[in-house]
PDB file of N, CA and C in Angstrom:
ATOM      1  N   UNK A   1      94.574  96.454  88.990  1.00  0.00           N
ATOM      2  CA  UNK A   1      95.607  97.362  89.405  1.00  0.00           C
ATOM      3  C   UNK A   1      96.861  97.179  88.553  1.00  0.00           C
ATOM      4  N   UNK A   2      97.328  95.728  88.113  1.00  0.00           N
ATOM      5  CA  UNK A   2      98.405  95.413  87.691  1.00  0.00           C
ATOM      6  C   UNK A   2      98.320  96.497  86.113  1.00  0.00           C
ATOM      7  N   UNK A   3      96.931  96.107  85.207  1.00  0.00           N
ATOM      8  CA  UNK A   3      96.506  96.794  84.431  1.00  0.00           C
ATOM      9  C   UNK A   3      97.107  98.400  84.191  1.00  0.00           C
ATOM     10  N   UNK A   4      96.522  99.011  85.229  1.00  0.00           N
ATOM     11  CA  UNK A   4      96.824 100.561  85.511  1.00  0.00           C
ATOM     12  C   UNK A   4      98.012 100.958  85.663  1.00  0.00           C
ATOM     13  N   UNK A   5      99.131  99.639  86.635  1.00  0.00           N
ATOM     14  CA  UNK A   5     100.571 100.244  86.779  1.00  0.00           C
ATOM     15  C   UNK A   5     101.298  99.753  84.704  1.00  0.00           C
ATOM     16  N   UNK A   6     100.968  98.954  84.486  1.00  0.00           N
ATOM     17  CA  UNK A   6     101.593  98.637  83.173  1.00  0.00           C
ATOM     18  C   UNK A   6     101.514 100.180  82.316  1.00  0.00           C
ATOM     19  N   UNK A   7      99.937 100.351  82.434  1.00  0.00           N
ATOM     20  CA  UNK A   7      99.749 101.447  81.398  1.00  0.00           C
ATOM     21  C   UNK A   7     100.359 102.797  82.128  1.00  0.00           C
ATOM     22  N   UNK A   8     100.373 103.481  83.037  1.00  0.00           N
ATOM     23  CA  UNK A   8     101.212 104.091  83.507  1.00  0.00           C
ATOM     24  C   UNK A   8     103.010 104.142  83.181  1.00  0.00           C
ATOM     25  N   UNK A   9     102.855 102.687  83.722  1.00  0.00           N
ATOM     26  CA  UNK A   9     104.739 102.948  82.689  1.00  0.00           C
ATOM     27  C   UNK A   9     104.728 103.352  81.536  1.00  0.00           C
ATOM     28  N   UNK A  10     104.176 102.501  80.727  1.00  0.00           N
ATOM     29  CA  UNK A  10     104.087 103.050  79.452  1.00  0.00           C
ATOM     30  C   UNK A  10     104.135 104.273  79.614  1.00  0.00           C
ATOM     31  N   UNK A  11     103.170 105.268  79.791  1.00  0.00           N
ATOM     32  CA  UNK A  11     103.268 106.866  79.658  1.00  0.00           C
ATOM     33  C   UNK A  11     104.517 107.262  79.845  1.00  0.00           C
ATOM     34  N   UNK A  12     104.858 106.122  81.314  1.00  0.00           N
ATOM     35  CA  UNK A  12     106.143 107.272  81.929  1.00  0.00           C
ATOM     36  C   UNK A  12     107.250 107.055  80.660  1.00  0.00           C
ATOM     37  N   UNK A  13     107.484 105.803  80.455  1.00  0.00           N
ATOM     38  CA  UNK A  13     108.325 105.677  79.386  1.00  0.00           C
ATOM     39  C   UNK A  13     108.265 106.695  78.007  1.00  0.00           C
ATOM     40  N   UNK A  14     107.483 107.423  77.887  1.00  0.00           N
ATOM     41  CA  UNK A  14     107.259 107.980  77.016  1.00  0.00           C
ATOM     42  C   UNK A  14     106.143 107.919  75.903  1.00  0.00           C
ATOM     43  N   UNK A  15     105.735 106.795  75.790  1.00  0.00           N
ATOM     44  CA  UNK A  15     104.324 106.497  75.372  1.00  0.00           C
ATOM     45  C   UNK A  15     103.134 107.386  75.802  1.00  0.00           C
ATOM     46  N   UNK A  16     102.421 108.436  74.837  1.00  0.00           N
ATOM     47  CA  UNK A  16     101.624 109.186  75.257  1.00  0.00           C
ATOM     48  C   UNK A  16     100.191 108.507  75.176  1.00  0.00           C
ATOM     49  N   UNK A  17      99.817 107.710  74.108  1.00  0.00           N
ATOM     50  CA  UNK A  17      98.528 106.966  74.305  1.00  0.00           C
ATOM     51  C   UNK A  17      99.723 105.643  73.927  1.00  0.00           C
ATOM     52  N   UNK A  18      99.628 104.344  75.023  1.00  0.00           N
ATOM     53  CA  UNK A  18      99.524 102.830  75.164  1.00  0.00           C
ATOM     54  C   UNK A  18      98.765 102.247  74.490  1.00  0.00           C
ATOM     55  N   UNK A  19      98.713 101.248  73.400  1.00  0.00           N
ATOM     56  CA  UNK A  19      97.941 100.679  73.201  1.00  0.00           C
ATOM     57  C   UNK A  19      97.690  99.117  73.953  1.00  0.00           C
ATOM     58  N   UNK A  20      96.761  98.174  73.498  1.00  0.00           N
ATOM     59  CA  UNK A  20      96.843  96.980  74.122  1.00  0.00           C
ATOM     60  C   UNK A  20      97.866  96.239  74.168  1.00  0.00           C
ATOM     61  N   UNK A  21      98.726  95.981  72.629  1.00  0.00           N
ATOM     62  CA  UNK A  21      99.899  95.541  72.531  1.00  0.00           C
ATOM     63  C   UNK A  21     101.367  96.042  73.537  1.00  0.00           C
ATOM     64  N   UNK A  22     101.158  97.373  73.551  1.00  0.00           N
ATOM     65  CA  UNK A  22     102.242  98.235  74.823  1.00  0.00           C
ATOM     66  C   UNK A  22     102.161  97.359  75.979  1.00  0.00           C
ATOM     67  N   UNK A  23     100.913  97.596  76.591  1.00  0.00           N
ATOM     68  CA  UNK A  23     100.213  97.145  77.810  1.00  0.00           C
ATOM     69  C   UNK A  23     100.888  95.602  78.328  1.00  0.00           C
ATOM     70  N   UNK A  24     100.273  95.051  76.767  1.00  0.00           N
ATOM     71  CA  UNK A  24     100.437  93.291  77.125  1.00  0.00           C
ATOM     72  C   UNK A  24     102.275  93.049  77.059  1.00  0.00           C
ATOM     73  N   UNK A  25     102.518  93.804  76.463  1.00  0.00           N
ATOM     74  CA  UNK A  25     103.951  93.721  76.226  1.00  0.00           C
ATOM     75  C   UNK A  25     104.741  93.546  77.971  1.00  0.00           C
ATOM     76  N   UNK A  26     104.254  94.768  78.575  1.00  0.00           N
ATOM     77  CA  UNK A  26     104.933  94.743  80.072  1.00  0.00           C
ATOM     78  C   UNK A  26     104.588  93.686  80.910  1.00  0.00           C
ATOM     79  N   UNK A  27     103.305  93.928  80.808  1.00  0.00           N
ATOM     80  CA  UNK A  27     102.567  92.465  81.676  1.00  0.00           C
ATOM     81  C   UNK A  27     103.543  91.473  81.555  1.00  0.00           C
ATOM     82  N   UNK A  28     103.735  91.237  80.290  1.00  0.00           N
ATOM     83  CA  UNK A  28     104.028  89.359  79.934  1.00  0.00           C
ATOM     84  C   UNK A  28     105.880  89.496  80.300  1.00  0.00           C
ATOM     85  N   UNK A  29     106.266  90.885  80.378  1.00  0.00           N
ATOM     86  CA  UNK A  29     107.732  90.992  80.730  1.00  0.00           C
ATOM     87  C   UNK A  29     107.578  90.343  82.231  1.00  0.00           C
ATOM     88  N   UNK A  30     106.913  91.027  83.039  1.00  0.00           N
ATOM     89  CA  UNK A  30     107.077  90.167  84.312  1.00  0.00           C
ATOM     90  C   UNK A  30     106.156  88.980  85.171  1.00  0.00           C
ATOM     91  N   UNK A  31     106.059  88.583  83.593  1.00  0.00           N
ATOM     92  CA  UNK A  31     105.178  87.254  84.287  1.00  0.00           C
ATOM     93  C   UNK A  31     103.749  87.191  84.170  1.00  0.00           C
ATOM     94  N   UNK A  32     103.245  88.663  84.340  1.00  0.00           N
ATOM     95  CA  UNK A  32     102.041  88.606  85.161  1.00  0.00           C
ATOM     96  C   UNK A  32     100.898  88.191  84.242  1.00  0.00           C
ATOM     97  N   UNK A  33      99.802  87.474  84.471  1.00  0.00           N
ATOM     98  CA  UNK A  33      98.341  87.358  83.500  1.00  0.00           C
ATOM     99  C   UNK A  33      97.854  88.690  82.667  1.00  0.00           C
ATOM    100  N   UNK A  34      97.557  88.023  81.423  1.00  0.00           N
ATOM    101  CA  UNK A  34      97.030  89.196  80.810  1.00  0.00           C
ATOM    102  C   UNK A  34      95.647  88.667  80.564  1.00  0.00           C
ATOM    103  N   UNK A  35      94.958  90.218  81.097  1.00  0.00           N
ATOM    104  CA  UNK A  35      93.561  89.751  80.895  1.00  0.00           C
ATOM    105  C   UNK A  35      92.812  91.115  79.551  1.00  0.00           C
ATOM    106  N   UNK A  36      93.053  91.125  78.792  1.00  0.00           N
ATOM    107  CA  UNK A  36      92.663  91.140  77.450  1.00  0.00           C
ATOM    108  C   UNK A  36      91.289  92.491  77.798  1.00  0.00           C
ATOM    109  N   UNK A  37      90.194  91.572  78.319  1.00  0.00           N
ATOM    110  CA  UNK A  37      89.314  92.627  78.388  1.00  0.00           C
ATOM    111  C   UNK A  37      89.141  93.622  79.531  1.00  0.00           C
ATOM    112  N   UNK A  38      90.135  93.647  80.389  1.00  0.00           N
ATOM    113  CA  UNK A  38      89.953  94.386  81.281  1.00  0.00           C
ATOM    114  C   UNK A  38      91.236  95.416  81.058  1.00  0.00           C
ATOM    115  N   UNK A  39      92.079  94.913  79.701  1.00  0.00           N
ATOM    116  CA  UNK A  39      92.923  96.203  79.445  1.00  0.00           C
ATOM    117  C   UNK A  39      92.366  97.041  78.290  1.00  0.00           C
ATOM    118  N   UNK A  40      90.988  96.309  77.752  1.00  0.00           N
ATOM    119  CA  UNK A  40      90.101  97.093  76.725  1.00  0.00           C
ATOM    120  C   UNK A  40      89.366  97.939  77.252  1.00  0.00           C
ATOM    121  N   UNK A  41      89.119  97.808  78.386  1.00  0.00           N
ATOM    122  CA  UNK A  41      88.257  98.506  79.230  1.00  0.00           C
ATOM    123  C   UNK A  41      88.703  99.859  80.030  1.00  0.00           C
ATOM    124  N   UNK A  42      90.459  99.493  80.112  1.00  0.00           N
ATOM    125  CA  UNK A  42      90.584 100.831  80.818  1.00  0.00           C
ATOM    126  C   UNK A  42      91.346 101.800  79.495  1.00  0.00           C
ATOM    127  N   UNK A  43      91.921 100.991  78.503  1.00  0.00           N
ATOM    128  CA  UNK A  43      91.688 101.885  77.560  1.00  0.00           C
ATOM    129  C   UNK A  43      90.681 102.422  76.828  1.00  0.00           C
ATOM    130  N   UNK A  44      89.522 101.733  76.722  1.00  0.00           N
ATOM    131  CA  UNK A  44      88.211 102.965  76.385  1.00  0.00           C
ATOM    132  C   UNK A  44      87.793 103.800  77.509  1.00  0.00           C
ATOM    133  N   UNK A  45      88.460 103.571  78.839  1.00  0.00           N
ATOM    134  CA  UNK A  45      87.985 104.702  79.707  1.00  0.00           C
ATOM    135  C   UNK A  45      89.037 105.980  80.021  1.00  0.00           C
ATOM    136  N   UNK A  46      90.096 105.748  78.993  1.00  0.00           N
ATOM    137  CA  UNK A  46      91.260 106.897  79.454  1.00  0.00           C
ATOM    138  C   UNK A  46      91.238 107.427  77.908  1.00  0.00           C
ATOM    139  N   UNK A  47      90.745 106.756  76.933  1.00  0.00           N
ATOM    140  CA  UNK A  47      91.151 107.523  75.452  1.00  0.00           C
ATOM    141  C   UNK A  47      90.375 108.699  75.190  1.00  0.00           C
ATOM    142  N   UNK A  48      92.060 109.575  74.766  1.00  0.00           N
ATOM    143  CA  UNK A  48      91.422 111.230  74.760  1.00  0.00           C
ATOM    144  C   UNK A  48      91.608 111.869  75.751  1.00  0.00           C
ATOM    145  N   UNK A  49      91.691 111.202  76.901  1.00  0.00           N
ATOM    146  CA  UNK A  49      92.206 112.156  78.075  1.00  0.00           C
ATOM    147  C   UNK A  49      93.444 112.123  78.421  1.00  0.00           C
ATOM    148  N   UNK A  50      94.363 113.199  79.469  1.00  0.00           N
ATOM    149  CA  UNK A  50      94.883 113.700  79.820  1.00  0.00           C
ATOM    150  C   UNK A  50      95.636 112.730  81.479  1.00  0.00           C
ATOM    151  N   UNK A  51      96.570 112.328  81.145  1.00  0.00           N
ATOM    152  CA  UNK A  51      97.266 110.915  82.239  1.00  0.00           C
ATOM    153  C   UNK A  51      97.088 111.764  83.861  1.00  0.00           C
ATOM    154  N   UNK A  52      97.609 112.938  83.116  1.00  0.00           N
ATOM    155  CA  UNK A  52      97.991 113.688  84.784  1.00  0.00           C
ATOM    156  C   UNK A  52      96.491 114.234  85.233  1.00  0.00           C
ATOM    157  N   UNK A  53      95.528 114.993  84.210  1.00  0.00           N
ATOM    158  CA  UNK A  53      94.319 115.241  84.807  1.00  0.00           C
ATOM    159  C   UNK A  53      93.791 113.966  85.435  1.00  0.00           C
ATOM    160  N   UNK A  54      93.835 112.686  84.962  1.00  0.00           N
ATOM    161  CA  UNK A  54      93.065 111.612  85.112  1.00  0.00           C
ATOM    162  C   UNK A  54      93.653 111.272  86.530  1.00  0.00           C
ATOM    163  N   UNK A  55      94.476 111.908  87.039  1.00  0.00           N
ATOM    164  CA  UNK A  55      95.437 111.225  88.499  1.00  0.00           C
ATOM    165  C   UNK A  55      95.552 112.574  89.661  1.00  0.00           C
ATOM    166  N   UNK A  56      95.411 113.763  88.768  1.00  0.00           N
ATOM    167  CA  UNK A  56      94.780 114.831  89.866  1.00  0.00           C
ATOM    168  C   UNK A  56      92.971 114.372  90.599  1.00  0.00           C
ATOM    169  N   UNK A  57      92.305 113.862  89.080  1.00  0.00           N
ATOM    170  CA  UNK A  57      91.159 114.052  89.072  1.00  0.00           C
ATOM    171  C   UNK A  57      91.036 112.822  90.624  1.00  0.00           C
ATOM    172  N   UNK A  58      91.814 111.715  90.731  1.00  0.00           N
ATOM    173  CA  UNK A  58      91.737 110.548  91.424  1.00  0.00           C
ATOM    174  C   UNK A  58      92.381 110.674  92.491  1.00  0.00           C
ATOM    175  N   UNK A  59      92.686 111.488  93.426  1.00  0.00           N
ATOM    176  CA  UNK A  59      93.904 112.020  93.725  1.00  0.00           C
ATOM    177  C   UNK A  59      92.509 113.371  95.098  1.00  0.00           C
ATOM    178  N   UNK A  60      91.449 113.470  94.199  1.00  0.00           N
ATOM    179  CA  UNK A  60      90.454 114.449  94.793  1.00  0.00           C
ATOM    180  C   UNK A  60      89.453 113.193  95.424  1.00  0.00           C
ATOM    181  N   UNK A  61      89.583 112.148  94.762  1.00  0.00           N
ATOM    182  CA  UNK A  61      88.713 111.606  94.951  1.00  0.00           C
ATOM    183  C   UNK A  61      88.866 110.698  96.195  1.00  0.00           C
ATOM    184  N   UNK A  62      89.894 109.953  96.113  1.00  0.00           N
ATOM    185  CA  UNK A  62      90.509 109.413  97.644  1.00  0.00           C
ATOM    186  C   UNK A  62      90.877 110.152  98.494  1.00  0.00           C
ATOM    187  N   UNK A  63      91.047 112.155  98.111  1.00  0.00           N
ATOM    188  CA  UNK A  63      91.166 112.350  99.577  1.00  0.00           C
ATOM    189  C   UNK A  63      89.605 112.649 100.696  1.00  0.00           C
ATOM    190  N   UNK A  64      88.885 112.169 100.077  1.00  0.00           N
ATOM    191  CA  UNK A  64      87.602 111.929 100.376  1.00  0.00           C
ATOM    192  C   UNK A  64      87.318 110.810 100.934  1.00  0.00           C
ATOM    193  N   UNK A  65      87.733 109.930 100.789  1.00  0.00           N
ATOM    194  CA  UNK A  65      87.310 108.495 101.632  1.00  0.00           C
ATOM    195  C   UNK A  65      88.183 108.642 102.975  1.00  0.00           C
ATOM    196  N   UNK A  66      87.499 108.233 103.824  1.00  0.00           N
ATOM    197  CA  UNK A  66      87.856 107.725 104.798  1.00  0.00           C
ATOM    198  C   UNK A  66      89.128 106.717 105.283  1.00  0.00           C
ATOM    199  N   UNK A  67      90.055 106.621 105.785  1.00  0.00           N
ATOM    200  CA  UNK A  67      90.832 106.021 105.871  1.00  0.00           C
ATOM    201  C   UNK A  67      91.507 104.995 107.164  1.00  0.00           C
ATOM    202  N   UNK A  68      91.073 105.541 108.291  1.00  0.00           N
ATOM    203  CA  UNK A  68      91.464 104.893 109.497  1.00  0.00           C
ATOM    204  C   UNK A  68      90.821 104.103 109.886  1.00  0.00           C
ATOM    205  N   UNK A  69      90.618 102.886 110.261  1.00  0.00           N
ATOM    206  CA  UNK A  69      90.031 101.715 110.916  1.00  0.00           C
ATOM    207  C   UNK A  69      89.501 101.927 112.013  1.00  0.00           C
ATOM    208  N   UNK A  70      88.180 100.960 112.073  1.00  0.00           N
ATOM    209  CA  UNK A  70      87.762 101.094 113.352  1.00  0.00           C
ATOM    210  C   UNK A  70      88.709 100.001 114.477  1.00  0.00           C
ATOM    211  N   UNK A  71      88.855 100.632 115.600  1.00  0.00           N
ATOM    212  CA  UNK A  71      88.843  99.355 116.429  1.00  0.00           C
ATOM    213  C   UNK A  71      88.292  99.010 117.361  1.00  0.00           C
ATOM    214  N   UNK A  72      88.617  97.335 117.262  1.00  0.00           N
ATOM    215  CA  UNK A  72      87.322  96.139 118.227  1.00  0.00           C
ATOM    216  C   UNK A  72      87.385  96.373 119.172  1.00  0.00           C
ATOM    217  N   UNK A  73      86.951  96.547 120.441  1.00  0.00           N
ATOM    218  CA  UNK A  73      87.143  96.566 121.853  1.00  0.00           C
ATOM    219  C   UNK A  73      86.967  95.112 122.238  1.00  0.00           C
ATOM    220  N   UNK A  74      88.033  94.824 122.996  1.00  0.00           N
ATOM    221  CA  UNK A  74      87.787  93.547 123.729  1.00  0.00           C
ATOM    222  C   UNK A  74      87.490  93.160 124.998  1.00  0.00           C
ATOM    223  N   UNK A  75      86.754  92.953 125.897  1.00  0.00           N
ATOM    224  CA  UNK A  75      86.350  93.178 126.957  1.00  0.00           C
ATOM    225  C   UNK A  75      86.754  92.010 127.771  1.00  0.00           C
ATOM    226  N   UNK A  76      87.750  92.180 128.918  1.00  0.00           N
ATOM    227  CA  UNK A  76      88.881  91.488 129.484  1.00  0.00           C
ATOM    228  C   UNK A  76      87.251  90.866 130.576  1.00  0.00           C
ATOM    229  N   UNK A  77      87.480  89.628 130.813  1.00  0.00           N
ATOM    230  CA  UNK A  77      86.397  88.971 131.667  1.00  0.00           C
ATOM    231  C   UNK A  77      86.929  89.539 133.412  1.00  0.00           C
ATOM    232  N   UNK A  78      86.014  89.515 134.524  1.00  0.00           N
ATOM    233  CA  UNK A  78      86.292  89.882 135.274  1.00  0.00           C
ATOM    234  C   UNK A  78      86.991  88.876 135.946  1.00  0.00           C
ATOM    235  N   UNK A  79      88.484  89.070 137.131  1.00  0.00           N
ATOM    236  CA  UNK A  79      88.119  88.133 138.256  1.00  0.00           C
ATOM    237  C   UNK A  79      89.678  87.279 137.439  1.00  0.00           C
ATOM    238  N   UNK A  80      90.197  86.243 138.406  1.00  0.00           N
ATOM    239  CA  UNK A  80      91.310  85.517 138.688  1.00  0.00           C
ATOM    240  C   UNK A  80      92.016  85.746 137.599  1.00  0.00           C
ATOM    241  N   UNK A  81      93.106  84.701 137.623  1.00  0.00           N
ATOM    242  CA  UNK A  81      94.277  84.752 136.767  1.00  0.00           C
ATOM    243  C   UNK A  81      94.576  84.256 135.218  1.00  0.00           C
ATOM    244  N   UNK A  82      93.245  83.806 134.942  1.00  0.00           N
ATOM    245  CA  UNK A  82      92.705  83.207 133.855  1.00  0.00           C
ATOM    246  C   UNK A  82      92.459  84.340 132.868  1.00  0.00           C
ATOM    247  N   UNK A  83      91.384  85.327 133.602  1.00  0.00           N
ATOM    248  CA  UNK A  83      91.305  86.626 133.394  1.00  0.00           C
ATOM    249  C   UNK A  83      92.491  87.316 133.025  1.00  0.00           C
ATOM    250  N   UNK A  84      93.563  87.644 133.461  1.00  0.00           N
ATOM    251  CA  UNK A  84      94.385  88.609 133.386  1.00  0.00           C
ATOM    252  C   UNK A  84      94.870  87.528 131.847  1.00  0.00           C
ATOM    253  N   UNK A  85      95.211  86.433 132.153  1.00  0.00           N
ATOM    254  CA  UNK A  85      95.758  85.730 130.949  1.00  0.00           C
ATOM    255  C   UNK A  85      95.926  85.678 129.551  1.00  0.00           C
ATOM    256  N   UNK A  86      94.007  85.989 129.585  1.00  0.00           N
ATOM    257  CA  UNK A  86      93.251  86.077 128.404  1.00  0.00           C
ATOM    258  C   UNK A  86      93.270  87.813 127.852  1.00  0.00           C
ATOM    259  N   UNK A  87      93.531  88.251 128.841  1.00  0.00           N
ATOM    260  CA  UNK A  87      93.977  90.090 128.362  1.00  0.00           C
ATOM    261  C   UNK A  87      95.358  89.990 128.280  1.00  0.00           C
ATOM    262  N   UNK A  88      96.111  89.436 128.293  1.00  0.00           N
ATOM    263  CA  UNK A  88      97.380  89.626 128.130  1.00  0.00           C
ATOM    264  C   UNK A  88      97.411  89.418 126.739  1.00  0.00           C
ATOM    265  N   UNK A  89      96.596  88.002 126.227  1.00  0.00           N
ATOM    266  CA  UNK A  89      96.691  87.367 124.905  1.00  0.00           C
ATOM    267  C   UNK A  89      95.913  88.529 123.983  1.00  0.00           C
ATOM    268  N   UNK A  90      95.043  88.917 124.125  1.00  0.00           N
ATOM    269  CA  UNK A  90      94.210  89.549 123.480  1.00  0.00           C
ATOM    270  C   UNK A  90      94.996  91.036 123.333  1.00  0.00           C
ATOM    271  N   UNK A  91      95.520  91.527 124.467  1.00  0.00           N
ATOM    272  CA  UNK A  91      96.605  92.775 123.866  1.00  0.00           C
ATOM    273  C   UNK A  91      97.524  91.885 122.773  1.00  0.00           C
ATOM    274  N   UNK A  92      98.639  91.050 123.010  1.00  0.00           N
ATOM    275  CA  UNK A  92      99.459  90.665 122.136  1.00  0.00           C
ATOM    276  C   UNK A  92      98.737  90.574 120.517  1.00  0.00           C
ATOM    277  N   UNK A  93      97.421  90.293 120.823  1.00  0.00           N
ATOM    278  CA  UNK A  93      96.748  89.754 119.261  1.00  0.00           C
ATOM    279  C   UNK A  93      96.433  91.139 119.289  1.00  0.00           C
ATOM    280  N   UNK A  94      96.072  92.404 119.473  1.00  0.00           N
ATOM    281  CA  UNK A  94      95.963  93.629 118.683  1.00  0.00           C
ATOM    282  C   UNK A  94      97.188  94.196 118.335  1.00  0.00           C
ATOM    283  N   UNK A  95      98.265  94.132 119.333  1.00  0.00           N
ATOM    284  CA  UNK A  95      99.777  94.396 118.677  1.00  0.00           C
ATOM    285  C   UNK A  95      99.985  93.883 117.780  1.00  0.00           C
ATOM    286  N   UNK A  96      99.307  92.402 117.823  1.00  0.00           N
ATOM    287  CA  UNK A  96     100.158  92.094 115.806  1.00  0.00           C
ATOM    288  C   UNK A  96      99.407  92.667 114.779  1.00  0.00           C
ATOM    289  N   UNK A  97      97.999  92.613 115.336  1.00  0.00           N
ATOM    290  CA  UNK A  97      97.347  93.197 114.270  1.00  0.00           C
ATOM    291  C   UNK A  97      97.710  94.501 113.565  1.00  0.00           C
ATOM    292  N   UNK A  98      98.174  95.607 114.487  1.00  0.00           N
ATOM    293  CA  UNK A  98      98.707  96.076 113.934  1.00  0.00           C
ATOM    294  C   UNK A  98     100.022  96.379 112.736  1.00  0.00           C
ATOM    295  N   UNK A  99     100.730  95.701 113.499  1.00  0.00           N
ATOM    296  CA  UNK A  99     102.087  95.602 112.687  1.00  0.00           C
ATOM    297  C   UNK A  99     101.950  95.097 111.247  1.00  0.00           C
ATOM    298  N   UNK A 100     100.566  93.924 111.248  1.00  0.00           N
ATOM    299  CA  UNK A 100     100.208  93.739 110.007  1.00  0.00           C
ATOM    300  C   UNK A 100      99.799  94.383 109.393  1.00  0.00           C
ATOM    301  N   UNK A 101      98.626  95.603 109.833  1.00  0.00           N
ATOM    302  CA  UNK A 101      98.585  96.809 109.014  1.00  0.00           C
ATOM    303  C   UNK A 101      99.490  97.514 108.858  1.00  0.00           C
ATOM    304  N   UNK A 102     100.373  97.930 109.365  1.00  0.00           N
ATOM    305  CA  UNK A 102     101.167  98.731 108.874  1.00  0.00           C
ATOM    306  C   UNK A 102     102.451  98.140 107.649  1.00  0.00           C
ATOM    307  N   UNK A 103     102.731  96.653 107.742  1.00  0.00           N
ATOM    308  CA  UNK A 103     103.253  96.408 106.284  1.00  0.00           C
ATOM    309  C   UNK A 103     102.372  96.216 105.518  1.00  0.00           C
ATOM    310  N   UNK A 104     100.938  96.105 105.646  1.00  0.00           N
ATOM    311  CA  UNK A 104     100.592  96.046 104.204  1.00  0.00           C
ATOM    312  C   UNK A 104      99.773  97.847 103.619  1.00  0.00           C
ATOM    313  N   UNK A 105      99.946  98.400 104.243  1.00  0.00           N
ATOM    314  CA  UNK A 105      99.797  99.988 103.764  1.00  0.00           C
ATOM    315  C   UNK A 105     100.484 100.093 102.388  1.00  0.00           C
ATOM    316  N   UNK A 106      99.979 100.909 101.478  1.00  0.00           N
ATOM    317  CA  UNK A 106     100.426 101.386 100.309  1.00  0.00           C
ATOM    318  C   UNK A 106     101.041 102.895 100.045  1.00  0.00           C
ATOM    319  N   UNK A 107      99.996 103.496 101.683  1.00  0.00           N
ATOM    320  CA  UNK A 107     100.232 104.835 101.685  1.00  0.00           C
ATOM    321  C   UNK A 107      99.366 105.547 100.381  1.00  0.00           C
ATOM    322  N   UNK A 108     100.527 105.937  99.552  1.00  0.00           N
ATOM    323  CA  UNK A 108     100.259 106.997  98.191  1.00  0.00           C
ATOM    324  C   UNK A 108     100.255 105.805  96.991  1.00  0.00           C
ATOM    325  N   UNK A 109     100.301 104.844  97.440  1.00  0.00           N
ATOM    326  CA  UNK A 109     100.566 103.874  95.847  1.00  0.00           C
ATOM    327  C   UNK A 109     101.343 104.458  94.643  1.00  0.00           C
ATOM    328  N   UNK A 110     102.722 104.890  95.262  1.00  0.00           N
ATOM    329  CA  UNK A 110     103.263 105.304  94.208  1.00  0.00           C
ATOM    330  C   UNK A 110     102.840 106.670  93.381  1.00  0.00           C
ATOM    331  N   UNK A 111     102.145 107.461  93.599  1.00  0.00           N
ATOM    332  CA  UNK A 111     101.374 108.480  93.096  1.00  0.00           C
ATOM    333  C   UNK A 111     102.308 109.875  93.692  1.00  0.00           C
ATOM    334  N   UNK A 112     102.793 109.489  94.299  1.00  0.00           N
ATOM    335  CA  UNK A 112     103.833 110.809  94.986  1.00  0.00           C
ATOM    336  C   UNK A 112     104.851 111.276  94.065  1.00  0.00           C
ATOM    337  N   UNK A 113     105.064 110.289  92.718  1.00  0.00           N
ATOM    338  CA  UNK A 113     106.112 110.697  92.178  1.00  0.00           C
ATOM    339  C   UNK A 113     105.434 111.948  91.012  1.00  0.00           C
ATOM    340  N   UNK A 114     104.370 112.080  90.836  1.00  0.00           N
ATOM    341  CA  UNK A 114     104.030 113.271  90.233  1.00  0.00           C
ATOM    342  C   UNK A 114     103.125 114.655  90.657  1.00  0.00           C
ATOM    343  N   UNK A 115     104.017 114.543  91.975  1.00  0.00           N
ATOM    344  CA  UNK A 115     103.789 116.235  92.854  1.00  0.00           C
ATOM    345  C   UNK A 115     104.041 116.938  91.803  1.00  0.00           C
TER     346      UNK A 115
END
């Protein structure tokens, strides 16, 4: 992913084809690992094409997947106060669960900026 956002800047910056050197250039600005063959790889899979077709084209493709989670049912045991206890805990543990999904959502991954 890190890969894809580097080469993306690039474009946005004005760079119409990135090469590896572009690429590795940003990477290593913020730190991040450069992995050599996996930025050879997405440049032989974008050369010659078109940045914005390649992000309409991806863009058709995730709105096709599925997106909402299933959820677990937890089945509160019958009977005394032990019972109610253990459903009390077990709501609190799907409330967080949530909240944890919802900060780690990406939503649009940044892709909204070329409506």
């Amino acid at each position: 992913m890190k890969v894809v956002a580097a080469y993306l800047l690039a474009v946005l910056g004005g760079n119409t084809s990135p090469g590896l050197d572009d690429v590795k250039c940003i990477l290593n600005s913020v730190g991040a690992e450069v992995d050599e063959d996996r930025i050879d790889s997405l440049l032989s899979q974008v050369k010659g094409k078109d940045i914005t077709e390649l992000i309409a084209s991806g863009r058709e493709k995730l709105a096709s997947v599925p997106s909402g989670g299933g959820a677990v049912g937890i089945a509160a045991p019958a009977g005394g106060a032990a019972g109610g206890g253990a459903a009390a805990a077990a709501a609190e543990q799907k409330k967080e669960e949530k909240v944890e999904e919802k900060e780690e959502s990406d939503d649009d991954m940044g892709f909204s900026l070329f409506d």
